[in-house]
N, C-alpha and C. Protein backbone atom coordinates (compact mmCIF):
# COMPACT_ATOMS: atom_id res chain seq x y z
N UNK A 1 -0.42 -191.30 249.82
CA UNK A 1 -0.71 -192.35 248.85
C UNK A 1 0.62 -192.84 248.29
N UNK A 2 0.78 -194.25 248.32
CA UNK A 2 1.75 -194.96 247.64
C UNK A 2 1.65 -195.51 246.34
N UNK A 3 2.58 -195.10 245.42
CA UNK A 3 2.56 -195.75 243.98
C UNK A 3 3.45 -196.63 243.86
N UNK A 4 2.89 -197.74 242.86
CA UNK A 4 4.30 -199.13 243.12
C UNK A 4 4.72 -198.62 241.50
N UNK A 5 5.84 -198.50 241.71
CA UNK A 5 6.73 -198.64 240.18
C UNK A 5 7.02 -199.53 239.78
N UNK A 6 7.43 -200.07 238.65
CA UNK A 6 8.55 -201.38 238.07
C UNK A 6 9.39 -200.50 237.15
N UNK A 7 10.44 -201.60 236.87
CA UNK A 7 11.54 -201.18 235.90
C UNK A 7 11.66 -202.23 234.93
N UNK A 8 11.55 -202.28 233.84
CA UNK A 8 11.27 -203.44 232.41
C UNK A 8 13.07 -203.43 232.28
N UNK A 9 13.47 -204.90 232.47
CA UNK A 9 14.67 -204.63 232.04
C UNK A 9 15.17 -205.77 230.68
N UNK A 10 15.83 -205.80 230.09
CA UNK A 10 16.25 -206.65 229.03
C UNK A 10 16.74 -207.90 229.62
N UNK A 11 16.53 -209.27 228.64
CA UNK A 11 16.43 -210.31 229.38
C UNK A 11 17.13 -211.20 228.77
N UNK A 12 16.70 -211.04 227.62
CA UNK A 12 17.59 -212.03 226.40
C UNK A 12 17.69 -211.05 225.05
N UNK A 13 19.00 -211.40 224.40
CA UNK A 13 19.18 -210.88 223.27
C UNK A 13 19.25 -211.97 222.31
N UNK A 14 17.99 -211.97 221.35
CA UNK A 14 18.59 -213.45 219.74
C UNK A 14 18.71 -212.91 219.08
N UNK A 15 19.75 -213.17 218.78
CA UNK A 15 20.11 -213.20 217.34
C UNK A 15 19.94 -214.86 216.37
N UNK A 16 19.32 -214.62 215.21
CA UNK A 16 19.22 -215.51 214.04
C UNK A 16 19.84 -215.31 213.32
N UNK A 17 20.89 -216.52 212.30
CA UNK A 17 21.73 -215.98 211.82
C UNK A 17 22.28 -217.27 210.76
N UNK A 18 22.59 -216.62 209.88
CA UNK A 18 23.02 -217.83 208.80
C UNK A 18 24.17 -218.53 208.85
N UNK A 19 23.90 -219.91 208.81
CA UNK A 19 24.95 -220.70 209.08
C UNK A 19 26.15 -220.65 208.41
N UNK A 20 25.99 -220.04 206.91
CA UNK A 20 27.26 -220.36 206.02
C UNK A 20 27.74 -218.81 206.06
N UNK A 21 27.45 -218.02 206.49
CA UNK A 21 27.56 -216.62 206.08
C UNK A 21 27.74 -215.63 207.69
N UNK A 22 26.85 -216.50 208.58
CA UNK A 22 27.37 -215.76 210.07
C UNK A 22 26.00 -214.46 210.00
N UNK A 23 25.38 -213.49 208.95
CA UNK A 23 24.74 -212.34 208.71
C UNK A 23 23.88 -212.60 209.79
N UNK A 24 23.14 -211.98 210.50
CA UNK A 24 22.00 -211.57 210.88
C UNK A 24 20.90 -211.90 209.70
N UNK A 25 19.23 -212.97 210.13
CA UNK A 25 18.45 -213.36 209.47
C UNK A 25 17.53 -212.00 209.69
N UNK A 26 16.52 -211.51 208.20
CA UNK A 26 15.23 -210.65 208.81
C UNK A 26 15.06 -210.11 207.57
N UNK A 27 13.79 -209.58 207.53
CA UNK A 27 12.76 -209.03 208.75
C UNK A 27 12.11 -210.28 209.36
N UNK A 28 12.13 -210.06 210.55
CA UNK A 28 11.50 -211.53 211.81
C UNK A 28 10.35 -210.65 212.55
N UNK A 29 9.40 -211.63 212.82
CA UNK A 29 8.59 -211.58 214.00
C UNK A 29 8.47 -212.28 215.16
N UNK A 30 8.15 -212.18 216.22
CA UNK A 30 8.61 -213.18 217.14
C UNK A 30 7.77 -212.99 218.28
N UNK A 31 7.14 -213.73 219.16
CA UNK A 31 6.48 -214.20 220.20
C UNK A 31 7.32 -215.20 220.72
N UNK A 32 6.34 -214.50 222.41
CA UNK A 32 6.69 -216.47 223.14
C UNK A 32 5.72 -217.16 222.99
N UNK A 33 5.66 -218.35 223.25
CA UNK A 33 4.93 -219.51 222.86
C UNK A 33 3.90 -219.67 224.06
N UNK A 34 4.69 -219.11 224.93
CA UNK A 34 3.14 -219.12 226.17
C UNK A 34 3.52 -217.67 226.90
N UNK A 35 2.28 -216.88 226.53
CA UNK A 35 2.26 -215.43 227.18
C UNK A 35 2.55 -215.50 228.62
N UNK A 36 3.40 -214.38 228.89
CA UNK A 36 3.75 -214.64 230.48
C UNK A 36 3.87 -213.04 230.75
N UNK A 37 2.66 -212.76 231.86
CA UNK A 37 2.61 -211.53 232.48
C UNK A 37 3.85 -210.58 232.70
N UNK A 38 3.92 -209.59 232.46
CA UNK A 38 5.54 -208.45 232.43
C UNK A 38 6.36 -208.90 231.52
N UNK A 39 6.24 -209.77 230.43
CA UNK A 39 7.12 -209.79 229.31
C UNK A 39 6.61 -209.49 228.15
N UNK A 40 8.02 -209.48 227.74
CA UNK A 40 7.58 -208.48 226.10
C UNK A 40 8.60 -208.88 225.38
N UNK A 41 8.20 -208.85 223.79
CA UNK A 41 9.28 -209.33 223.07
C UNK A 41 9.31 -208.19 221.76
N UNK A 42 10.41 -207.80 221.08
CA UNK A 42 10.58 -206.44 220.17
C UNK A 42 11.63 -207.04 219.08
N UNK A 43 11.11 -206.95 217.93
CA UNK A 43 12.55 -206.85 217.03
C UNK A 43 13.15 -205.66 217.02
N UNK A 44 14.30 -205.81 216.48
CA UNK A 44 15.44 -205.35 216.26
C UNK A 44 16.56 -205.42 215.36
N UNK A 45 17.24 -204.53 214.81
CA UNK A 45 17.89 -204.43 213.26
C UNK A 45 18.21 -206.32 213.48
N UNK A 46 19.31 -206.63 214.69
CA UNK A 46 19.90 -207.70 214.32
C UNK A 46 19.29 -208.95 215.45
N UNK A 47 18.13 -209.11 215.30
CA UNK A 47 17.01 -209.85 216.08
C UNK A 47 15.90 -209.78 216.65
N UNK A 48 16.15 -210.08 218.06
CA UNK A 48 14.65 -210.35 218.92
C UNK A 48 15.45 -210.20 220.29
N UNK A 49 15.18 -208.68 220.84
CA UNK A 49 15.07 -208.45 222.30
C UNK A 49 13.72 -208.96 223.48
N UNK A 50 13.94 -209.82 224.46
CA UNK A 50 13.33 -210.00 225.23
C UNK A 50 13.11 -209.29 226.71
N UNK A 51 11.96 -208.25 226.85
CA UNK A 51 12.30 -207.95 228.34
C UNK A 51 11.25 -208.61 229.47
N UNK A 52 11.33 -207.93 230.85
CA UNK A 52 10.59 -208.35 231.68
C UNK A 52 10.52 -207.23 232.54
N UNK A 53 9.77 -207.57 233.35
CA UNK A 53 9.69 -206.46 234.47
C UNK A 53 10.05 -206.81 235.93
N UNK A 54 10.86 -205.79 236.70
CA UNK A 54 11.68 -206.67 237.57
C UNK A 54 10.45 -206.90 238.65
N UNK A 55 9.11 -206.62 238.68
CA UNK A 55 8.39 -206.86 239.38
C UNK A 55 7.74 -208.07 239.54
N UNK A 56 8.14 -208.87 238.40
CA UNK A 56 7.31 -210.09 238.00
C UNK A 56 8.46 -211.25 238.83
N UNK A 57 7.98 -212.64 238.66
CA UNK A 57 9.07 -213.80 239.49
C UNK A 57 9.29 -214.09 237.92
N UNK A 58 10.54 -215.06 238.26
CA UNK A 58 10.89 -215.48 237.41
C UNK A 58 10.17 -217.26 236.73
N UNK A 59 10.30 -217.11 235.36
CA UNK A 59 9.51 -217.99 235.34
C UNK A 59 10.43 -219.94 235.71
N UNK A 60 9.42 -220.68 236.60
CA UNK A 60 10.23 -221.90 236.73
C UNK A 60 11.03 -223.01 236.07
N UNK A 61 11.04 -222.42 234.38
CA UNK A 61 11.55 -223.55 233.57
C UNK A 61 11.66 -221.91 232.26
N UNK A 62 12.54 -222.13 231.57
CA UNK A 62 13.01 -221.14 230.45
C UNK A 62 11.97 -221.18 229.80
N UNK A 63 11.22 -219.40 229.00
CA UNK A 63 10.21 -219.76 228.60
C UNK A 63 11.24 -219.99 226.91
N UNK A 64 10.38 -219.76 226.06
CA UNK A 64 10.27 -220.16 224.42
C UNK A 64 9.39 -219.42 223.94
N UNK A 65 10.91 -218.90 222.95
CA UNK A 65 10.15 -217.89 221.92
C UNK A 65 10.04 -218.51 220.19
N UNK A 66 9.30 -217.84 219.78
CA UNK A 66 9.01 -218.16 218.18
C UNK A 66 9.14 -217.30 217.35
N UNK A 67 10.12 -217.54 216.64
CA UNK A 67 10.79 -216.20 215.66
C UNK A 67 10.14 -216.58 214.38
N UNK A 68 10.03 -216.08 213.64
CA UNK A 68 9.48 -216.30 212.12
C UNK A 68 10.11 -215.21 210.89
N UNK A 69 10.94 -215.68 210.16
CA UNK A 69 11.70 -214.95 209.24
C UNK A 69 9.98 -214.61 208.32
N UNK A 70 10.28 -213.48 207.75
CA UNK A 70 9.13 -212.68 206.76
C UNK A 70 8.98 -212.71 205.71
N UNK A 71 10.69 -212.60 205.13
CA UNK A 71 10.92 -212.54 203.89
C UNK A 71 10.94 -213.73 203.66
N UNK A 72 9.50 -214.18 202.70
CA UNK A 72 9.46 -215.21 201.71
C UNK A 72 10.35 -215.69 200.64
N UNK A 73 10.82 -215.21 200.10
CA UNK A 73 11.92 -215.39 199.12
C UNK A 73 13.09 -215.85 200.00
N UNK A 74 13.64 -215.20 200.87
CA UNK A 74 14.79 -215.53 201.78
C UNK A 74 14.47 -216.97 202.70
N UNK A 75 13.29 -217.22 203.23
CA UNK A 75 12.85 -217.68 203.96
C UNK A 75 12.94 -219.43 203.06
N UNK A 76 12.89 -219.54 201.98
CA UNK A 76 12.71 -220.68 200.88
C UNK A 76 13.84 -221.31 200.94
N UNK A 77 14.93 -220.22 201.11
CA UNK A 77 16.53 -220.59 201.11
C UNK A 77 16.68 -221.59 202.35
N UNK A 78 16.20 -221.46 203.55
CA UNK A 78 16.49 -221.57 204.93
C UNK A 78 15.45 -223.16 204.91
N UNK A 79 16.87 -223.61 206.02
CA UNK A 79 16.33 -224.94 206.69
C UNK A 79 15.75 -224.83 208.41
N UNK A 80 14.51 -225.16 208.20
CA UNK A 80 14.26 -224.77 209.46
C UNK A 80 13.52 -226.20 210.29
N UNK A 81 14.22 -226.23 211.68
CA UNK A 81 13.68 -227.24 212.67
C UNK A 81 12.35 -227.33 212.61
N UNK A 82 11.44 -228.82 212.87
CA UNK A 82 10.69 -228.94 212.93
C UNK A 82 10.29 -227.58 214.29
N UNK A 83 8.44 -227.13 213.95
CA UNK A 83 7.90 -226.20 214.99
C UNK A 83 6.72 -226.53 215.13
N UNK A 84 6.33 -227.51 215.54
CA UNK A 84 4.99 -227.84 215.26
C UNK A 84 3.98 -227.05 216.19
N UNK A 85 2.50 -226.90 215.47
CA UNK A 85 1.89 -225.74 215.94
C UNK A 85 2.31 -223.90 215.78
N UNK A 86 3.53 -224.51 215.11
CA UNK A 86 4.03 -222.76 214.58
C UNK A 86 3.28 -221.98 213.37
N UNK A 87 3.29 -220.95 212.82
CA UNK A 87 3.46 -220.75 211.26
C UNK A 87 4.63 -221.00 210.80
N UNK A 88 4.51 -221.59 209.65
CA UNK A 88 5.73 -221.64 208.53
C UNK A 88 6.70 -220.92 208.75
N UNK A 89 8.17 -221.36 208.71
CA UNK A 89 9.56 -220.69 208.75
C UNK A 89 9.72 -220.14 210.13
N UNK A 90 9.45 -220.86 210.78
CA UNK A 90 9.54 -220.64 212.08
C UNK A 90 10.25 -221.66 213.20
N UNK A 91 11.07 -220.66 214.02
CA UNK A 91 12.19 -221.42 214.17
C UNK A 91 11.74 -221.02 216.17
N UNK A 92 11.76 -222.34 216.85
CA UNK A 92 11.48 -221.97 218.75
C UNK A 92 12.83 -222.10 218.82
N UNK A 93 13.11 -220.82 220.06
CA UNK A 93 14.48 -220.31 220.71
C UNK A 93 14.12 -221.02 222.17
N UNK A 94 14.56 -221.94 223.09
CA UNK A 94 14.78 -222.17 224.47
C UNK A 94 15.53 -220.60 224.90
N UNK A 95 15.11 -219.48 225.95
CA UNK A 95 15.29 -218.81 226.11
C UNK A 95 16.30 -219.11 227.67
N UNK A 96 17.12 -219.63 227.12
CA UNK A 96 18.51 -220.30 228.21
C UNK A 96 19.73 -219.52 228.85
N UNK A 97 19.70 -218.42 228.05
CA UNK A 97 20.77 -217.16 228.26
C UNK A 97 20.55 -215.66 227.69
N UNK A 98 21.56 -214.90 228.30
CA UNK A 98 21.10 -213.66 228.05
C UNK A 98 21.52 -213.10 226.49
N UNK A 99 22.42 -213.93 225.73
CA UNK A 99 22.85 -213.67 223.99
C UNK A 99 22.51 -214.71 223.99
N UNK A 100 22.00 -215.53 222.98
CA UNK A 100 21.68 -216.23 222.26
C UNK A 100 22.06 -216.37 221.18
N UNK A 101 22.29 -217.14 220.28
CA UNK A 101 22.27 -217.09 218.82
C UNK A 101 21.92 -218.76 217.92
N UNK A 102 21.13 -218.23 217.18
CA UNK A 102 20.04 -219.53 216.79
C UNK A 102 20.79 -219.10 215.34
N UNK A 103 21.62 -220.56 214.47
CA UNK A 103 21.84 -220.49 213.24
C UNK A 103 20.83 -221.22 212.98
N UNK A 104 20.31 -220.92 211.14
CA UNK A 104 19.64 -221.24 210.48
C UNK A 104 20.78 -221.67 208.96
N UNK A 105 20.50 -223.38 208.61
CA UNK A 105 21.16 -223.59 207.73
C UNK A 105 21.08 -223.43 206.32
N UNK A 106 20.98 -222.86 205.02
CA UNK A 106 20.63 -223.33 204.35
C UNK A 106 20.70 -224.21 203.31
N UNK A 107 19.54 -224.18 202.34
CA UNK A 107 18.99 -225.42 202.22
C UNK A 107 20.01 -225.81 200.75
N UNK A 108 20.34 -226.99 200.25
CA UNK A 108 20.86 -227.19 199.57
C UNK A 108 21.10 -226.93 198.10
N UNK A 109 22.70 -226.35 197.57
CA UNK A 109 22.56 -225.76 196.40
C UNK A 109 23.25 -226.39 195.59
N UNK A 110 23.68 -225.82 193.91
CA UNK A 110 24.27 -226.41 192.72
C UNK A 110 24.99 -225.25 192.79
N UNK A 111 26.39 -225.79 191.95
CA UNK A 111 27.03 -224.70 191.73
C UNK A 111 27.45 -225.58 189.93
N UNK A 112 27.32 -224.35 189.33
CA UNK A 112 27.39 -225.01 187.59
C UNK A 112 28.47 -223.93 186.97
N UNK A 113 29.21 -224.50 186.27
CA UNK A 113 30.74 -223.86 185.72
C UNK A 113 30.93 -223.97 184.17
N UNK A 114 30.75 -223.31 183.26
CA UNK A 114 30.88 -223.58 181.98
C UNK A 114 32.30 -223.25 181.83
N UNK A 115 32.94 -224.06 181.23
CA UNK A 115 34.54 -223.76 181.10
C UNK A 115 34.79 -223.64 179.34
N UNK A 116 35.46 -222.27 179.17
CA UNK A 116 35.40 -221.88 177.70
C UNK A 116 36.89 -222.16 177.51
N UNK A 117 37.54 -222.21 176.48
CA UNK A 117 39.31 -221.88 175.95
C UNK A 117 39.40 -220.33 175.52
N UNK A 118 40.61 -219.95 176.05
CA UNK A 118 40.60 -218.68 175.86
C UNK A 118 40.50 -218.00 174.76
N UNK A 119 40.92 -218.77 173.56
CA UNK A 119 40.85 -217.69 172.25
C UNK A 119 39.64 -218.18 171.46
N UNK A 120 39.39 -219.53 171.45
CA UNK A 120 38.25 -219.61 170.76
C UNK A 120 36.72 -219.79 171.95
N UNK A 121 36.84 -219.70 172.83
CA UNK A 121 35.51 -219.77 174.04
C UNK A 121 34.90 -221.13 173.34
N UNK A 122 35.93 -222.18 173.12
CA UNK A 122 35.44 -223.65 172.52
C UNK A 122 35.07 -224.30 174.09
N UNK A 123 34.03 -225.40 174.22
CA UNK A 123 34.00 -226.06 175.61
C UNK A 123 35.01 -226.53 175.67
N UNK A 124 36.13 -226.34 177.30
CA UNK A 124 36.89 -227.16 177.82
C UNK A 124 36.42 -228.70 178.20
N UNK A 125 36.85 -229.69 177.84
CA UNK A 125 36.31 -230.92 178.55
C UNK A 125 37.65 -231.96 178.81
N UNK A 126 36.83 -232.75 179.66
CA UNK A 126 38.20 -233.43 180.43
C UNK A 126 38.74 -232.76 181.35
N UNK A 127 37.98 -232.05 182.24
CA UNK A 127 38.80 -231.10 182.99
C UNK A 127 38.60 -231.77 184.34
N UNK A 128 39.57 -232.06 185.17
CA UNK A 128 38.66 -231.99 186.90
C UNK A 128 38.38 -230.77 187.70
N UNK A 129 37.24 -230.23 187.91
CA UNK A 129 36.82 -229.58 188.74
C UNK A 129 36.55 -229.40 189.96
N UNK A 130 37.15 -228.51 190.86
CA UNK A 130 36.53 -229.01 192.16
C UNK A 130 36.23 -227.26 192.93
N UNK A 131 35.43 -227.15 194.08
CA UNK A 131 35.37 -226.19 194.98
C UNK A 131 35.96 -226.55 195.88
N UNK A 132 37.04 -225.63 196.49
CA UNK A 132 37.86 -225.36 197.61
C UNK A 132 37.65 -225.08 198.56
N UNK A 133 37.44 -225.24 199.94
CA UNK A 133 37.01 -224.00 201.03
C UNK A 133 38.45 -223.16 201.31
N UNK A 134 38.01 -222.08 201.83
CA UNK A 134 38.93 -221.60 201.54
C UNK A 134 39.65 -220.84 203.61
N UNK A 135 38.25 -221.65 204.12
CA UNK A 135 38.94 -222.03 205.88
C UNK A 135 38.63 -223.31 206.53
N UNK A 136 39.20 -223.39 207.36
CA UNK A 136 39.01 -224.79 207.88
C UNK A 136 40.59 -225.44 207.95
N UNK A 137 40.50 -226.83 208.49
CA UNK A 137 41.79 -227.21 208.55
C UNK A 137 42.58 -227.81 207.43
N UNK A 138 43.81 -227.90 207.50
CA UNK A 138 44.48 -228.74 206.19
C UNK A 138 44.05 -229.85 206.15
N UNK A 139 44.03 -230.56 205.20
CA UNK A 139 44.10 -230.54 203.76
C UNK A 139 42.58 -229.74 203.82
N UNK A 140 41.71 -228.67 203.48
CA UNK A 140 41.26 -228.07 203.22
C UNK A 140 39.70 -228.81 201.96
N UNK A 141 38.09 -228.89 203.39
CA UNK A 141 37.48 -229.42 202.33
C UNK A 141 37.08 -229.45 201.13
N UNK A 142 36.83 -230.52 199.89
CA UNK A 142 35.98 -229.70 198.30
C UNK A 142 35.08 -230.38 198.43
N UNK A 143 34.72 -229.94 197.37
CA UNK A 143 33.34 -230.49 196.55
C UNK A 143 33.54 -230.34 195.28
N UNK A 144 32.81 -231.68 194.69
CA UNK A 144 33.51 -231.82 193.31
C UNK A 144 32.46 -231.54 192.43
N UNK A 145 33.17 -231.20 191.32
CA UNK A 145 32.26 -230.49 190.45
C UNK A 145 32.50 -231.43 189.03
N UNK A 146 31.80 -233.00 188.59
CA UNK A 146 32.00 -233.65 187.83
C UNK A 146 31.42 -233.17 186.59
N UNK A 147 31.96 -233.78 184.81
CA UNK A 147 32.00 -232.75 184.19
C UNK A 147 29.97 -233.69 183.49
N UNK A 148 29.05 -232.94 183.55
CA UNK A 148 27.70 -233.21 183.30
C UNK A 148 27.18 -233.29 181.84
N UNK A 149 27.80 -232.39 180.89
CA UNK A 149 28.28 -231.81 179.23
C UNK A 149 29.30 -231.50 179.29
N UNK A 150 29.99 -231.78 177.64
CA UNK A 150 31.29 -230.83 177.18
C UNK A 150 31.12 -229.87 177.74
N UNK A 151 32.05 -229.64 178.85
CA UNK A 151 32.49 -228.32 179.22
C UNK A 151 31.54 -227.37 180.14
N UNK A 152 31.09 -228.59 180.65
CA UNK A 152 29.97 -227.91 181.97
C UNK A 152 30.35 -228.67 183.00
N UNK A 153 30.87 -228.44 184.24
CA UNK A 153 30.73 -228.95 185.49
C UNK A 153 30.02 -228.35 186.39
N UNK A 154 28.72 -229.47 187.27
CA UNK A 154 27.60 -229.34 187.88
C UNK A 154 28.23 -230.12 189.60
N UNK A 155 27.95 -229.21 190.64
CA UNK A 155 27.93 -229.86 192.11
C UNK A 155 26.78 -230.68 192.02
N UNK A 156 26.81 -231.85 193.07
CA UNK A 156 25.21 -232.40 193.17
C UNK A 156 24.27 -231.05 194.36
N UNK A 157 23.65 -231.27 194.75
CA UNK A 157 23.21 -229.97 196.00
C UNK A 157 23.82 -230.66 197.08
N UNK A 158 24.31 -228.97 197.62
CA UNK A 158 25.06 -229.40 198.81
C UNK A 158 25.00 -228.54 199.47
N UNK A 159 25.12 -228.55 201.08
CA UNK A 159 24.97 -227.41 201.67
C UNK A 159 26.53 -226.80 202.01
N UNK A 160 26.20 -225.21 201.45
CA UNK A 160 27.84 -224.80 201.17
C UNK A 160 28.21 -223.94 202.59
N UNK A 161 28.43 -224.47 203.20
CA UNK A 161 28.67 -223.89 204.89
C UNK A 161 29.99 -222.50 204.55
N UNK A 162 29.94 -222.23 205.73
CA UNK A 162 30.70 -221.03 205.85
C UNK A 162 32.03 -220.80 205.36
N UNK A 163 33.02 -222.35 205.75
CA UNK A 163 34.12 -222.98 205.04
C UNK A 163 34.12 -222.68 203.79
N UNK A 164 32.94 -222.27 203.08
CA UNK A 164 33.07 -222.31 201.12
C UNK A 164 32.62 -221.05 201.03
N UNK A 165 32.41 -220.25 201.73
CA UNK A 165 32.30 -219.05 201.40
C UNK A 165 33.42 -217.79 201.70
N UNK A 166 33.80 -217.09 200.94
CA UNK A 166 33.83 -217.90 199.58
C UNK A 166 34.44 -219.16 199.57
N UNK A 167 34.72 -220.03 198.14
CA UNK A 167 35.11 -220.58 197.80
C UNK A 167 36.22 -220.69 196.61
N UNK A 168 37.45 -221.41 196.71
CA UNK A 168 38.54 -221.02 195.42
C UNK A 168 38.02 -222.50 194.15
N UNK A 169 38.26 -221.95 193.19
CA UNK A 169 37.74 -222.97 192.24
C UNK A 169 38.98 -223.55 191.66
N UNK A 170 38.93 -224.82 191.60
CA UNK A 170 40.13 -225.62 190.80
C UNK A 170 40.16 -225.89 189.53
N UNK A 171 40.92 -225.91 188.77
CA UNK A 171 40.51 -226.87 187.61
C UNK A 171 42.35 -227.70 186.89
N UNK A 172 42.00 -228.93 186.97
CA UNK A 172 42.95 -229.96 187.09
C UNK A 172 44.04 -229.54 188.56
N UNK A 173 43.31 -229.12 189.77
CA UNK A 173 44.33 -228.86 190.75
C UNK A 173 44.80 -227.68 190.92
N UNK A 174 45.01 -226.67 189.74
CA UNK A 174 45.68 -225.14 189.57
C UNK A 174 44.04 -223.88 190.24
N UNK A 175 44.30 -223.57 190.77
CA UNK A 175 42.63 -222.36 191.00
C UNK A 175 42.98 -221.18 190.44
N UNK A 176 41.82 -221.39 189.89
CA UNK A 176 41.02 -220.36 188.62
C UNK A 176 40.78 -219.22 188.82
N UNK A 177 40.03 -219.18 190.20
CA UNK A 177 39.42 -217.64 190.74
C UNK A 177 38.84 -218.43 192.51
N UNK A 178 38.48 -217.50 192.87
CA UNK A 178 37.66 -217.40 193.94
C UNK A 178 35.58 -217.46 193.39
N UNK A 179 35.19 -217.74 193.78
CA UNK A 179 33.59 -217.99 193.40
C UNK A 179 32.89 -218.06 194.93
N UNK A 180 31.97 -217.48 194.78
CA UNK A 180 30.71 -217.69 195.46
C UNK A 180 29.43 -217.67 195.31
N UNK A 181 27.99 -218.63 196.19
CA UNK A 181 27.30 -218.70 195.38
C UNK A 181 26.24 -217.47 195.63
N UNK A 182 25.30 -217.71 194.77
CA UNK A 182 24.09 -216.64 194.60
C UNK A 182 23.16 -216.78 196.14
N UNK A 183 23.09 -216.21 196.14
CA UNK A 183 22.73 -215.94 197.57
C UNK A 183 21.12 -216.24 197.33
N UNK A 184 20.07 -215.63 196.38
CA UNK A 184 19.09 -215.97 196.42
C UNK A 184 18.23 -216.81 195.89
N UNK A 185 19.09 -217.83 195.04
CA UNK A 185 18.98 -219.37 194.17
C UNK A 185 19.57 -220.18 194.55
N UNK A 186 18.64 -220.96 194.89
CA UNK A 186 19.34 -222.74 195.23
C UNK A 186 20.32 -223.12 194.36
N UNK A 187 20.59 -222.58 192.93
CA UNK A 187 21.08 -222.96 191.67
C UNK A 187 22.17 -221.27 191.20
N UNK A 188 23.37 -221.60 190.93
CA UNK A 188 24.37 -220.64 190.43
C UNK A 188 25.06 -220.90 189.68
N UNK A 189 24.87 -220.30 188.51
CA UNK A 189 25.66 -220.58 187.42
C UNK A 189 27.06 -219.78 186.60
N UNK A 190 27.75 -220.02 186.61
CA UNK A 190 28.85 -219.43 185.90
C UNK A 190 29.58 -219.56 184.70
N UNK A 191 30.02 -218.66 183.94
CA UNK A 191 30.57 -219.15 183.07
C UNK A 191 32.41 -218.53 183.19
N UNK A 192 33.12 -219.50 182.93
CA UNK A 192 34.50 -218.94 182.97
C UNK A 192 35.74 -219.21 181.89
N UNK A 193 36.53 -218.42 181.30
CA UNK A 193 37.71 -218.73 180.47
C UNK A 193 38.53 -219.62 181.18
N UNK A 194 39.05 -220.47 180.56
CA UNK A 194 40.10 -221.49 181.53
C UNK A 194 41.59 -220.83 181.00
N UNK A 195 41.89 -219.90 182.09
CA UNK A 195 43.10 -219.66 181.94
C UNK A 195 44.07 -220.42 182.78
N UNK A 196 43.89 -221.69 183.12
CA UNK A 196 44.64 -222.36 184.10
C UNK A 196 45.93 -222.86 183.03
């Protein structure tokens, strides 16, 4: 009597991953979008492993998988491609290579600066404010931080890409500190002594 074996081997590795920050996205769940005999799909600390079985053919056009971040709270932050017919926060991978990596952007934030004087913590005003990135090429992009109240400067929302993370903070041109934003609010607020 003859037994047929197979061997399941790994097929694709995704990784999801934040655009401004590079991290690994999760906890994820993930399917393909059209079941296909000898495959299988598994998370993993830093994604979504795809295998197959070497017994199966290969399929004639790349299949597509559907990842879905879990964490609701995290998931609010994130800009995600249209998926129609998906659940919510759900992002389709074209399964085109064996690493992958699918960024997810997120979604647009404020960054708010209360500027005090050092001995009396009176509002600074009249100040120009700006955020620095602190990679990228020279002259090096900002974002300006116009003054909204005595002694409050507000960003409009913006999406703070990887370049601003961190970010060096200006004030009249001299930088203040280094800043970055809150990771789990669209909205970050600070308050700082102007020792410039």
């Amino acid at each position: 009597m003859i037994t047929a074996t197979s061997t399941t081997r790994l097929k694709h590795h995704v990784r999801i991953v934040h655009a401004s920050t590079g991290a690994p996205i999760g906890p994820l769940t993930a399917r393909l979008t059209e079941p296909r005999y000898g495959w299988g799909t598994r998370t993993v600390p830093d994604g979504v492993v795809v295998t197959a079985r070497t017994d199966v053919a290969a399929p004639p056009v790349p299949l597509r998988l559907a990842v879905t971040v879990t964490d609701s709270v995290l998931a609010q932050l994130l800009v995600f491609p249209p998926a129609p017919g998906q659940p919510p926060h759900t992002v389709v991978v074209e399964l085109a290579g064996a690493e992958i990596e699918q960024a997810l952007h997120p979604v647009r934030m404020t960054l708010t600066v209360t500027l005090v004087a050092p001995s009396t913590a009176d509002p600074q005003t009249g100040r120009t404010v700006t955020a620095r990135a602190t990679k990228g090429p020279n002259p090096k992009p900002t974002i300006a931080l116009p003054e909204v109240e005595p002694g409050v400067y507000a960003s409009d929302p913006t999406e703070w890409t990887a370049a601003f993370t961190p970010a060096e903070l200006l004030v009249d041109g001299d930088r203040l500190r280094t800043v970055s934003m809150n990771g789990p609010f669209v909205a970050t607020r600070i308050r700082l002594v102007d020792t410039t």
